[in-house]
PDB file of N, CA and C in Angstrom:
ATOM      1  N   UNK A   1       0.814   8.565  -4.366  1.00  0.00           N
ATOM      2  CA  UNK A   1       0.863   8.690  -2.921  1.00  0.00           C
ATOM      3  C   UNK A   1       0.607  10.146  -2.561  1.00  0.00           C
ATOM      4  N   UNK A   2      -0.665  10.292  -1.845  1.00  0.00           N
ATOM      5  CA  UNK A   2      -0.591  11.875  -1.073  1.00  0.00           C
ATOM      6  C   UNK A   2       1.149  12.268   0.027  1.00  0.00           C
ATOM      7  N   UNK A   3       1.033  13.140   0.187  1.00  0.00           N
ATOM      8  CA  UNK A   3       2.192  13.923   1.126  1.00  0.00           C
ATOM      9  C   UNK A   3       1.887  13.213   2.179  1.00  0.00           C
ATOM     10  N   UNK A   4       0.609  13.252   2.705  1.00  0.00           N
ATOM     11  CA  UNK A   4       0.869  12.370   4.007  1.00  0.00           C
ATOM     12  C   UNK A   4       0.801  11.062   4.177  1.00  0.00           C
ATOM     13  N   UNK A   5       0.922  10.347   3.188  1.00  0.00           N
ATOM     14  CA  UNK A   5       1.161   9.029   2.826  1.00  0.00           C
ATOM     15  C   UNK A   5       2.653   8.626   2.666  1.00  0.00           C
ATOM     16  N   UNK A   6       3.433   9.777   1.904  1.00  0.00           N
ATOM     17  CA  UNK A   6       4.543  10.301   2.079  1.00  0.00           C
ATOM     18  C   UNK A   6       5.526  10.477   2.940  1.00  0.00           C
ATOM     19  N   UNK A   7       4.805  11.297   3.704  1.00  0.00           N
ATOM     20  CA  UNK A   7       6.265  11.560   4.745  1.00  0.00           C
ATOM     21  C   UNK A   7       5.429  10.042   6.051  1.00  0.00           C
ATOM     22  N   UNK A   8       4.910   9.593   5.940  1.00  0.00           N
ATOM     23  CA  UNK A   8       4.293   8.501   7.298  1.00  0.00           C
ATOM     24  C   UNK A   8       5.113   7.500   6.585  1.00  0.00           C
ATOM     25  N   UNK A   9       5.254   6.693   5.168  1.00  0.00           N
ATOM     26  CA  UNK A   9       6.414   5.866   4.459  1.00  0.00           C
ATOM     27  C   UNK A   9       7.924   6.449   4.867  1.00  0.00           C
ATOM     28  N   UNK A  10       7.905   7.759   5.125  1.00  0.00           N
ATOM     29  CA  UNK A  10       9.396   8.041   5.283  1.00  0.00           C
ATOM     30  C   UNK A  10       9.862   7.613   6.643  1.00  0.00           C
ATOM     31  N   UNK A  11       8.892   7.981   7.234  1.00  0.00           N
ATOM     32  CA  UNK A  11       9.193   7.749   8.769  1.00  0.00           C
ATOM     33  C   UNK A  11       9.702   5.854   9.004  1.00  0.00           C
ATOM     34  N   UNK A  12       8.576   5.255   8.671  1.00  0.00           N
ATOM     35  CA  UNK A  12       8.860   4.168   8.725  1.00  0.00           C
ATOM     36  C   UNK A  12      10.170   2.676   8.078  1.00  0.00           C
ATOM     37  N   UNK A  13      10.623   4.099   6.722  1.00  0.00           N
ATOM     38  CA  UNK A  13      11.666   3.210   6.290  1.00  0.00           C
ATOM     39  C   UNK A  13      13.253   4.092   7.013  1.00  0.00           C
ATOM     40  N   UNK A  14      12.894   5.061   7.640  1.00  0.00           N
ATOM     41  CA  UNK A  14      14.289   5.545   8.149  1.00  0.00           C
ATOM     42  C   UNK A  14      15.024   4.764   9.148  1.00  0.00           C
ATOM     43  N   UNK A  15      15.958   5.174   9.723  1.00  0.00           N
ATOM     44  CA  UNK A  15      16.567   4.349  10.893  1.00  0.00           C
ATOM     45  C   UNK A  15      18.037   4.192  10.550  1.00  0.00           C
ATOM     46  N   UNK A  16      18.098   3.075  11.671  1.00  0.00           N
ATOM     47  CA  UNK A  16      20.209   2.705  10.921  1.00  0.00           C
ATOM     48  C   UNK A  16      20.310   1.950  10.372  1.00  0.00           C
ATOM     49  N   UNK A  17      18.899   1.053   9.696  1.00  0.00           N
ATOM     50  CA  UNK A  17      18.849  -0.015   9.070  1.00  0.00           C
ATOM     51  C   UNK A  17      18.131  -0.238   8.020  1.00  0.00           C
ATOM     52  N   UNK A  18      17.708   0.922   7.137  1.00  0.00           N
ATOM     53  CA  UNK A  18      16.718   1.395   6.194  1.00  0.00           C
ATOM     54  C   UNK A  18      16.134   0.262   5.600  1.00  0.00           C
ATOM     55  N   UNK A  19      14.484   0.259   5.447  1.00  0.00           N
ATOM     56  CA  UNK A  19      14.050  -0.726   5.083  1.00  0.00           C
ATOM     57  C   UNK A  19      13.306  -0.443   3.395  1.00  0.00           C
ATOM     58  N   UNK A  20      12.683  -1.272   3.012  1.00  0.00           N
ATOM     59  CA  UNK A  20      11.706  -0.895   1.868  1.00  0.00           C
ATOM     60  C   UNK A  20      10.240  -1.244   2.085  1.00  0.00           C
ATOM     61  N   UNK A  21       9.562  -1.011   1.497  1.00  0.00           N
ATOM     62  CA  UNK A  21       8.113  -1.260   2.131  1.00  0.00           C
ATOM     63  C   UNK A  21       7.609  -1.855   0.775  1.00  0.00           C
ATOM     64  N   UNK A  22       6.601  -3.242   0.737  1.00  0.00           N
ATOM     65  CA  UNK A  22       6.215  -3.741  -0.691  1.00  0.00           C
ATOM     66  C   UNK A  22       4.922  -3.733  -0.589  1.00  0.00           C
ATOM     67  N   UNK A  23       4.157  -3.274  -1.415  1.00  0.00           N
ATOM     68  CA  UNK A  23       2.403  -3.354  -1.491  1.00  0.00           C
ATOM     69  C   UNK A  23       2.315  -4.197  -2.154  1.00  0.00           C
ATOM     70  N   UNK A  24       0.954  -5.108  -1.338  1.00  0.00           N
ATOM     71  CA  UNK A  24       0.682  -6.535  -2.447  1.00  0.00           C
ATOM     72  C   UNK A  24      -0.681  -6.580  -2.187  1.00  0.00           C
ATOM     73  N   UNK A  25      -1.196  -7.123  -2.769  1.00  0.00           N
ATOM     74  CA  UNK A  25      -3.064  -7.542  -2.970  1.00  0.00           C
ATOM     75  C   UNK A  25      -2.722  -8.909  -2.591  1.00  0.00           C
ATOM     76  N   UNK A  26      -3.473  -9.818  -1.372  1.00  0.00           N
ATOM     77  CA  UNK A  26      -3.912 -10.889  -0.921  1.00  0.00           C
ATOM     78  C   UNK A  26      -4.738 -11.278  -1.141  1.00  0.00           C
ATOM     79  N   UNK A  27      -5.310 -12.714  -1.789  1.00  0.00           N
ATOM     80  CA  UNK A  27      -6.682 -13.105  -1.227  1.00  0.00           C
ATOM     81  C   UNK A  27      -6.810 -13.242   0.224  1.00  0.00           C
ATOM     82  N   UNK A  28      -7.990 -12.239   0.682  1.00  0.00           N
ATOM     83  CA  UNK A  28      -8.626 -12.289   2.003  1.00  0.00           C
ATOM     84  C   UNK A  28      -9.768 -11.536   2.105  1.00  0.00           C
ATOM     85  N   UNK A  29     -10.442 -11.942   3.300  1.00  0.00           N
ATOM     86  CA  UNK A  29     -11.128 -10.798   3.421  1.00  0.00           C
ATOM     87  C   UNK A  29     -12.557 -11.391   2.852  1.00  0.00           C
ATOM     88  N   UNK A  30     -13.960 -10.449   3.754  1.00  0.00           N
ATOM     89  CA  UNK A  30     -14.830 -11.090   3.006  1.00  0.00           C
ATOM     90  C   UNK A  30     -15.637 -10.752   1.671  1.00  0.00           C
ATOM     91  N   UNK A  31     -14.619  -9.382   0.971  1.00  0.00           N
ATOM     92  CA  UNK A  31     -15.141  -9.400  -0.190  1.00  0.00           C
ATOM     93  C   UNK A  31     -14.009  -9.571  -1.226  1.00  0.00           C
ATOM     94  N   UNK A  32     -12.786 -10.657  -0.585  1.00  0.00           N
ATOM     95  CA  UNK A  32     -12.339 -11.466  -1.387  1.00  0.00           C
ATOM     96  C   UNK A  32     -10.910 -11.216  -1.614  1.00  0.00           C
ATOM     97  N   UNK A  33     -10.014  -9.932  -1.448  1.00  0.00           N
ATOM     98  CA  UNK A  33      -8.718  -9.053  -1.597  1.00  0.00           C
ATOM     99  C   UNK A  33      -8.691  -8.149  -0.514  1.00  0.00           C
ATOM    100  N   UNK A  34      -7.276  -7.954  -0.172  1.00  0.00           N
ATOM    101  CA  UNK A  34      -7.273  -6.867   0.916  1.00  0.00           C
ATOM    102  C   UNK A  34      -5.809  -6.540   0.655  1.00  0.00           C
ATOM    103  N   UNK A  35      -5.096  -5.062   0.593  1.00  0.00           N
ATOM    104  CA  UNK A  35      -3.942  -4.994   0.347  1.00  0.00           C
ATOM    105  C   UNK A  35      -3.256  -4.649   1.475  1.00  0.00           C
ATOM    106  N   UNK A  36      -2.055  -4.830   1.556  1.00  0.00           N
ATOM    107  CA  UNK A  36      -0.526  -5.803   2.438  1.00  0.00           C
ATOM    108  C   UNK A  36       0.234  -4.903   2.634  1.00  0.00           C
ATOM    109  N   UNK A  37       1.117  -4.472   3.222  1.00  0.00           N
ATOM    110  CA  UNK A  37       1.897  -3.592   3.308  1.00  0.00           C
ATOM    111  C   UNK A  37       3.080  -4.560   4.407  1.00  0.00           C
ATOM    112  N   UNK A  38       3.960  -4.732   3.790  1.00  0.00           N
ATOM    113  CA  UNK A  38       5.319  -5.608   4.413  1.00  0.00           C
ATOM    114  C   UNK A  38       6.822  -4.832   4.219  1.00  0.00           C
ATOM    115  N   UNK A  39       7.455  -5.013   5.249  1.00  0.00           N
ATOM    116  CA  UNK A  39       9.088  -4.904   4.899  1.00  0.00           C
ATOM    117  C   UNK A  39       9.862  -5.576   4.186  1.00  0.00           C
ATOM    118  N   UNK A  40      10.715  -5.008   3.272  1.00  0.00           N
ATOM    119  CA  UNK A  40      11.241  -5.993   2.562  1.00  0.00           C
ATOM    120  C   UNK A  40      12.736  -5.512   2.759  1.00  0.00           C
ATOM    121  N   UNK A  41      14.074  -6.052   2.281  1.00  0.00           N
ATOM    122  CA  UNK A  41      15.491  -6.209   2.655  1.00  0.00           C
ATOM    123  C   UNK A  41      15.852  -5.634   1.024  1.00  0.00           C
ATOM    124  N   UNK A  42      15.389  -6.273   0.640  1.00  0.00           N
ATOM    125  CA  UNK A  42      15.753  -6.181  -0.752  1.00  0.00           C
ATOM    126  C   UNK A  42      14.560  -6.632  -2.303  1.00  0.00           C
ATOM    127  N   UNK A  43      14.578  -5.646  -2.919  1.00  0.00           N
ATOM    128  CA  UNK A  43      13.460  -5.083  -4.457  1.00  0.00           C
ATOM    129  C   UNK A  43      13.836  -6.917  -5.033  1.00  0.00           C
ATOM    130  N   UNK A  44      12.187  -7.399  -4.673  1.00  0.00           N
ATOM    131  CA  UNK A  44      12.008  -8.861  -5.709  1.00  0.00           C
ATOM    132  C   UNK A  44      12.645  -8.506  -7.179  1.00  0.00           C
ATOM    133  N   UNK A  45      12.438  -9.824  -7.697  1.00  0.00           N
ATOM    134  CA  UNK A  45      13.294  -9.604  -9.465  1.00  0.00           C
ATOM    135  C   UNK A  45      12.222  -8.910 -10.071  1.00  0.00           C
ATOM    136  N   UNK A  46      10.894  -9.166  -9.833  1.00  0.00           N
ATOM    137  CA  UNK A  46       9.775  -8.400 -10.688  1.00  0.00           C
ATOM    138  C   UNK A  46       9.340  -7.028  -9.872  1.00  0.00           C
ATOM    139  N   UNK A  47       9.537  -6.610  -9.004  1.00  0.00           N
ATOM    140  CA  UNK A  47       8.857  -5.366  -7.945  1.00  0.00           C
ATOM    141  C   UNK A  47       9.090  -4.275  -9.270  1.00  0.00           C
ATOM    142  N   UNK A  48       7.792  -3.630  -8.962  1.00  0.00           N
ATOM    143  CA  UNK A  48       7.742  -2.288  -9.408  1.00  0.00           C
ATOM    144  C   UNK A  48       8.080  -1.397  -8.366  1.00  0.00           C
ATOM    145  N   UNK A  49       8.904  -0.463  -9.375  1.00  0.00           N
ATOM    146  CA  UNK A  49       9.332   0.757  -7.992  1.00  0.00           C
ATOM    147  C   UNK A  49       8.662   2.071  -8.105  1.00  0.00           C
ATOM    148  N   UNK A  50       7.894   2.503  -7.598  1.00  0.00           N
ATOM    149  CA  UNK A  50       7.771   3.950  -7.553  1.00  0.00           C
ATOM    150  C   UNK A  50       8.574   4.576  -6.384  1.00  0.00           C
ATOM    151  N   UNK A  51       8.627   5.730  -7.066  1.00  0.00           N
ATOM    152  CA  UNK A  51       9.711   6.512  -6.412  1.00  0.00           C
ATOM    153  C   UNK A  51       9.035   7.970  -6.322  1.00  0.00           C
ATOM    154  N   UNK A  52       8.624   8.362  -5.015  1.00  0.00           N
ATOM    155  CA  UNK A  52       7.990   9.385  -5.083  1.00  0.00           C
ATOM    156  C   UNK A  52       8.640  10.633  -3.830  1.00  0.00           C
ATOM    157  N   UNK A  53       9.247  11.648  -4.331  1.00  0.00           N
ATOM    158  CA  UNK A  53       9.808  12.307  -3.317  1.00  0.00           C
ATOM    159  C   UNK A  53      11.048  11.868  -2.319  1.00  0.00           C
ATOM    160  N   UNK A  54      11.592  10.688  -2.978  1.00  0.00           N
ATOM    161  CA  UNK A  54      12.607  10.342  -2.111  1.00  0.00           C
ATOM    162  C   UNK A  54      12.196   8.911  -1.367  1.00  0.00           C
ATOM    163  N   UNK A  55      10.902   8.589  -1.331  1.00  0.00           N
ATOM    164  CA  UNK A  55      10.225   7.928  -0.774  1.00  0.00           C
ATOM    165  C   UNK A  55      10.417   6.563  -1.704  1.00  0.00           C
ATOM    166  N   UNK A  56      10.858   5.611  -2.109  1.00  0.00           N
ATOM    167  CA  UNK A  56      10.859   4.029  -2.893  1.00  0.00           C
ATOM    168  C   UNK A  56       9.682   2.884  -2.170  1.00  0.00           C
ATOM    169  N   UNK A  57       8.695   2.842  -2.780  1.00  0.00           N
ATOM    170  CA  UNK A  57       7.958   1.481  -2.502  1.00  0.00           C
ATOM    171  C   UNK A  57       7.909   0.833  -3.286  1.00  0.00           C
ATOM    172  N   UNK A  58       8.183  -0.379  -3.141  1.00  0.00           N
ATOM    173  CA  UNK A  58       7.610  -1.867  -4.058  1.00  0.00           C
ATOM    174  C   UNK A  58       6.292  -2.398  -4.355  1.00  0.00           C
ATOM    175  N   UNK A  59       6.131  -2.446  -5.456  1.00  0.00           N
ATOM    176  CA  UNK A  59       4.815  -3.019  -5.743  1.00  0.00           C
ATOM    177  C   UNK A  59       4.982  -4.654  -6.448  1.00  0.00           C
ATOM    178  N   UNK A  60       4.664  -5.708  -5.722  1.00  0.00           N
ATOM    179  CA  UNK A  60       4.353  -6.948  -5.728  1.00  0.00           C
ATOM    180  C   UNK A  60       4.082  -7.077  -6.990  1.00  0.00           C
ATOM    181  N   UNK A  61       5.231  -7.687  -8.204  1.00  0.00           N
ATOM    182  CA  UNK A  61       4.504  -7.963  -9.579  1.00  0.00           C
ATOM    183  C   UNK A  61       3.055  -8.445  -9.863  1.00  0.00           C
ATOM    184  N   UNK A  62       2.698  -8.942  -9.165  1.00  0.00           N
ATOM    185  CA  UNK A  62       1.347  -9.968  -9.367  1.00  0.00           C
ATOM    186  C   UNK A  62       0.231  -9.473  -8.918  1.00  0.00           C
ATOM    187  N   UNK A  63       0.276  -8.130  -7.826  1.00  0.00           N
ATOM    188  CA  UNK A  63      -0.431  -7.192  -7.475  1.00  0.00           C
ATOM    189  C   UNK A  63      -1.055  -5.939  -8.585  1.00  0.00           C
ATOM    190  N   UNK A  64       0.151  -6.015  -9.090  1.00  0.00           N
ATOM    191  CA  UNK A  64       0.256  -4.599 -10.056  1.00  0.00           C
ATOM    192  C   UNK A  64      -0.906  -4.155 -10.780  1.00  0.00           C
ATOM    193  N   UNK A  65      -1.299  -4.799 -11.780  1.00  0.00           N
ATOM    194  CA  UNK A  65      -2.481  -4.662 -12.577  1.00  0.00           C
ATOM    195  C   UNK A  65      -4.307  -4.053 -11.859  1.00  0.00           C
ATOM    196  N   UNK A  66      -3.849  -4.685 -10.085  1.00  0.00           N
ATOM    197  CA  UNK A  66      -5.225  -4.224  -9.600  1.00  0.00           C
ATOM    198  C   UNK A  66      -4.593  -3.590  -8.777  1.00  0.00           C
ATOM    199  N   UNK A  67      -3.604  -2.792  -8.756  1.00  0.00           N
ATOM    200  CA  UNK A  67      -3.323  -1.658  -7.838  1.00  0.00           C
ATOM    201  C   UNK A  67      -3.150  -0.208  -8.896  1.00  0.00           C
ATOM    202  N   UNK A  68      -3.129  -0.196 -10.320  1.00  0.00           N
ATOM    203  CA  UNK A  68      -3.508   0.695 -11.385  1.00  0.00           C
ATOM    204  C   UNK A  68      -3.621   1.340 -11.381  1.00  0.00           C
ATOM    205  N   UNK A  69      -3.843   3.088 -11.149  1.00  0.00           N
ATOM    206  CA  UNK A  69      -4.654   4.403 -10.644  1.00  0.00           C
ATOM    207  C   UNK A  69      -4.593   4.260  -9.616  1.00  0.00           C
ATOM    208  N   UNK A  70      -3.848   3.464  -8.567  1.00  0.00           N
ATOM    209  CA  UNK A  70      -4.567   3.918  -6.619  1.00  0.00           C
ATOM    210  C   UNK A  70      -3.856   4.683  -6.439  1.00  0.00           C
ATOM    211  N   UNK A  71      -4.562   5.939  -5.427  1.00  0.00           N
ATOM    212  CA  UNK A  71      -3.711   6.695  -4.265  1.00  0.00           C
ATOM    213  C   UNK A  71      -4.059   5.541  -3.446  1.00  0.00           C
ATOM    214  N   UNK A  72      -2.760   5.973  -2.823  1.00  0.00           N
ATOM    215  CA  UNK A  72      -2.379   5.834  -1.366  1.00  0.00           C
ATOM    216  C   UNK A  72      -2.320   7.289  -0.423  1.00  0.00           C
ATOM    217  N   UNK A  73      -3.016   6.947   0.542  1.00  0.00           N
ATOM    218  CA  UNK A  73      -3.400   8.222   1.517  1.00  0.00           C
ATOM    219  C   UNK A  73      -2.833   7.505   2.692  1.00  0.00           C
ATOM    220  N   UNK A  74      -2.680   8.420   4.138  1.00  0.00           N
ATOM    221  CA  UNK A  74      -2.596   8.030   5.010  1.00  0.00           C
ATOM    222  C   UNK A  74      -3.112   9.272   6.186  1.00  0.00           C
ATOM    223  N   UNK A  75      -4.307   8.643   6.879  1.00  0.00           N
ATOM    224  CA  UNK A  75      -5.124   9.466   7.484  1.00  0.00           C
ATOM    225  C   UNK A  75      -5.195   8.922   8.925  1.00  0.00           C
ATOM    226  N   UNK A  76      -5.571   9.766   9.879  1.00  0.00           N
ATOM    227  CA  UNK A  76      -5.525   9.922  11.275  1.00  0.00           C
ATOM    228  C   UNK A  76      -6.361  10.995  11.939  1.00  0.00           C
ATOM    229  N   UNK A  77      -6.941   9.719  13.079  1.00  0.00           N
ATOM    230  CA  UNK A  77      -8.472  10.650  13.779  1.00  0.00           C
ATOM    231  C   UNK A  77      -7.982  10.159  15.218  1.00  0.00           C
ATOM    232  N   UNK A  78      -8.727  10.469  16.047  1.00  0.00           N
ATOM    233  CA  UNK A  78      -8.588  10.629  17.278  1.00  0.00           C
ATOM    234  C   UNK A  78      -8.140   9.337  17.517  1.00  0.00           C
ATOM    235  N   UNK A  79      -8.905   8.102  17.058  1.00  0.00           N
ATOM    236  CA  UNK A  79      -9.014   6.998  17.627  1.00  0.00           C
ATOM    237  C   UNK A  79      -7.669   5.879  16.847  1.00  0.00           C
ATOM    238  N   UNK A  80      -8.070   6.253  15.638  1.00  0.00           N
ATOM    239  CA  UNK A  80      -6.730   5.344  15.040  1.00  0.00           C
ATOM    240  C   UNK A  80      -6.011   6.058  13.745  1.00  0.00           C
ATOM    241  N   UNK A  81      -5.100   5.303  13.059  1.00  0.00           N
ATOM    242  CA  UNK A  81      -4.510   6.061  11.662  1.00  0.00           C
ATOM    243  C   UNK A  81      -3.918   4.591  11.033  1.00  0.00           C
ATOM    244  N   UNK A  82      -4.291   4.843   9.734  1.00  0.00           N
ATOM    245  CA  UNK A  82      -4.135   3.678   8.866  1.00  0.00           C
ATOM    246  C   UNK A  82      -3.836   4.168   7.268  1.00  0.00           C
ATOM    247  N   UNK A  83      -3.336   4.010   6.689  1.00  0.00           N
ATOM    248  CA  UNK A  83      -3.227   3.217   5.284  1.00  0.00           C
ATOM    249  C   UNK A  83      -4.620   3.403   4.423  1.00  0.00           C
ATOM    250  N   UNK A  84      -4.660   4.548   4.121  1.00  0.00           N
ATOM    251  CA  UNK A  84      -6.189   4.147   2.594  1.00  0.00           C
ATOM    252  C   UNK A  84      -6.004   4.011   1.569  1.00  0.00           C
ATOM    253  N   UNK A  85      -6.710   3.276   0.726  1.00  0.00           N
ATOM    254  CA  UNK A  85      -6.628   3.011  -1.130  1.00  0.00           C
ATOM    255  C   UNK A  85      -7.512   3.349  -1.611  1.00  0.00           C
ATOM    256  N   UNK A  86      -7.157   4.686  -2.526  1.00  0.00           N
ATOM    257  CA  UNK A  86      -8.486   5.005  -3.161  1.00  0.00           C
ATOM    258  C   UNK A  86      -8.516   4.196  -4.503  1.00  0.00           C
ATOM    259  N   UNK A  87      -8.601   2.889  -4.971  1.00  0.00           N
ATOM    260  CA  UNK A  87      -8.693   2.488  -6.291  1.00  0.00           C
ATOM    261  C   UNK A  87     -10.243   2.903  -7.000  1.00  0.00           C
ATOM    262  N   UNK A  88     -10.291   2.848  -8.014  1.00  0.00           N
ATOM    263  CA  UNK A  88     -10.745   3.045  -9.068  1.00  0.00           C
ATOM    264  C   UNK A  88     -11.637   2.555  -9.847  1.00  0.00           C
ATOM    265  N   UNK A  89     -10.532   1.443  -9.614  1.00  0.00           N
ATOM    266  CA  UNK A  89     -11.364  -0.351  -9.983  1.00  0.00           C
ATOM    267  C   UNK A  89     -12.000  -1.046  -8.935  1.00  0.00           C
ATOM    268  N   UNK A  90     -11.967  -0.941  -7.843  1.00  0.00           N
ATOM    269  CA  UNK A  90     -12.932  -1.674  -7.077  1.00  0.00           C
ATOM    270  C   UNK A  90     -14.355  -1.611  -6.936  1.00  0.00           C
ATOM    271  N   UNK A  91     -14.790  -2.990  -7.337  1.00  0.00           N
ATOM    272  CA  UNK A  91     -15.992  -2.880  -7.674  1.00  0.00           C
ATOM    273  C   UNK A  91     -16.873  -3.437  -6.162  1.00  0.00           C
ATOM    274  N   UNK A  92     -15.964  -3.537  -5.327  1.00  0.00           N
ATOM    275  CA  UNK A  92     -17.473  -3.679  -4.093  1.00  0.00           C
ATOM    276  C   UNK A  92     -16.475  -3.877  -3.076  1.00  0.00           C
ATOM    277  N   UNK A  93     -16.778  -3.113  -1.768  1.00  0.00           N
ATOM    278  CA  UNK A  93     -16.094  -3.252  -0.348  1.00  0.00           C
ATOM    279  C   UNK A  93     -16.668  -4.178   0.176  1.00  0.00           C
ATOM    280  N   UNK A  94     -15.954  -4.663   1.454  1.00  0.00           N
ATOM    281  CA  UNK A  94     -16.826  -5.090   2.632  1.00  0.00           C
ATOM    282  C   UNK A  94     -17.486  -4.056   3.654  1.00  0.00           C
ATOM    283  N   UNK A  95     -18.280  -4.881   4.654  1.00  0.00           N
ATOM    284  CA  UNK A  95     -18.835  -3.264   5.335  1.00  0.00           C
ATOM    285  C   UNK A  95     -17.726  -2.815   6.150  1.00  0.00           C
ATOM    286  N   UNK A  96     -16.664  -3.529   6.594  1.00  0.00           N
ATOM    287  CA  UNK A  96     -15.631  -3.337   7.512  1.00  0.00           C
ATOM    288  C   UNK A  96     -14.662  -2.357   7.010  1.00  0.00           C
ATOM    289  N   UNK A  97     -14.130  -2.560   5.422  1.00  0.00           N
ATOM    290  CA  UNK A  97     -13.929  -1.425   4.824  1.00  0.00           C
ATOM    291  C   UNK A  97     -12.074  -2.632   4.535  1.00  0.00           C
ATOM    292  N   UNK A  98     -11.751  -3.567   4.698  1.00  0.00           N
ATOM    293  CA  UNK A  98     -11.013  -4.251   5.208  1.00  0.00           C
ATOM    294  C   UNK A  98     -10.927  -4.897   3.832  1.00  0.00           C
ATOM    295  N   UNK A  99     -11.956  -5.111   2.982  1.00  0.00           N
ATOM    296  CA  UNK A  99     -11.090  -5.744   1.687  1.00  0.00           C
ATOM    297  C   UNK A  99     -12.025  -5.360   0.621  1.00  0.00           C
ATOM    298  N   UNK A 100     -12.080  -6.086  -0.487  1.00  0.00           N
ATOM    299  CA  UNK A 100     -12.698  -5.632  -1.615  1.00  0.00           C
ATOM    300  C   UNK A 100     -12.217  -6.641  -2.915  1.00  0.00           C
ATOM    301  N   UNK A 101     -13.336  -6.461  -4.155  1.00  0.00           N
ATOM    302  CA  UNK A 101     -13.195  -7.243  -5.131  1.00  0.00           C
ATOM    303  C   UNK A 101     -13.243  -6.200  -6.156  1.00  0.00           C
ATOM    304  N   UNK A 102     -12.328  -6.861  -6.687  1.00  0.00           N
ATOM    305  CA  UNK A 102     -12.403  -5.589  -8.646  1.00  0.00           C
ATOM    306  C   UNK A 102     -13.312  -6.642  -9.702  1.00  0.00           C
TER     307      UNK A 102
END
């Protein structure tokens, strides 16, 4: 995870009700996968945890293997700010930029 991937996860799991955040790979999308970003209450029996700076995300056992080497970035332009994956393994986007196949 970059720093500003970082502190934008921190923001979002703080509060009076602290949450966790789980990354998962879906089939969707029209080049077939697109990855998920959900709240979770409590770490599944299989979740991988990284723990980066204070920061805990879950990674979706079944995700894991094609999430391998990714940063996670989180970038912001005039118009919007989102969530990027730089994987490694992906072998082809869509033009939308919205999913991808390994």
């Amino acid at each position: 995870m970059t720093p500003a991937a970082v502190n934008r996860l921190r923001q979002l799991i703080e509060g009076p009700d602290p949450k966790l955040i789980r990354v998962a790979v879906k089939n969707k999308g029209c080049a077939g996968q697109s990855y998920v970003l959900e709240y979770a209450k409590v770490k599944g029996k299989f979740d991988e945890v990284v723990n980066q700076d204070g920061v805990k995300v879950l990674i979706d056992s079944k995700s894991l293997i094609k999430v391998l080497g990714t940063e996670m970035d989180y970038v912001k332009d005039k118009l919007s700010s989102k969530f990027v994956f730089n994987n490694p393994n992906v072998k082809e986007n869509c033009g939308c930029g919205e999913s991808f196949s390994i």
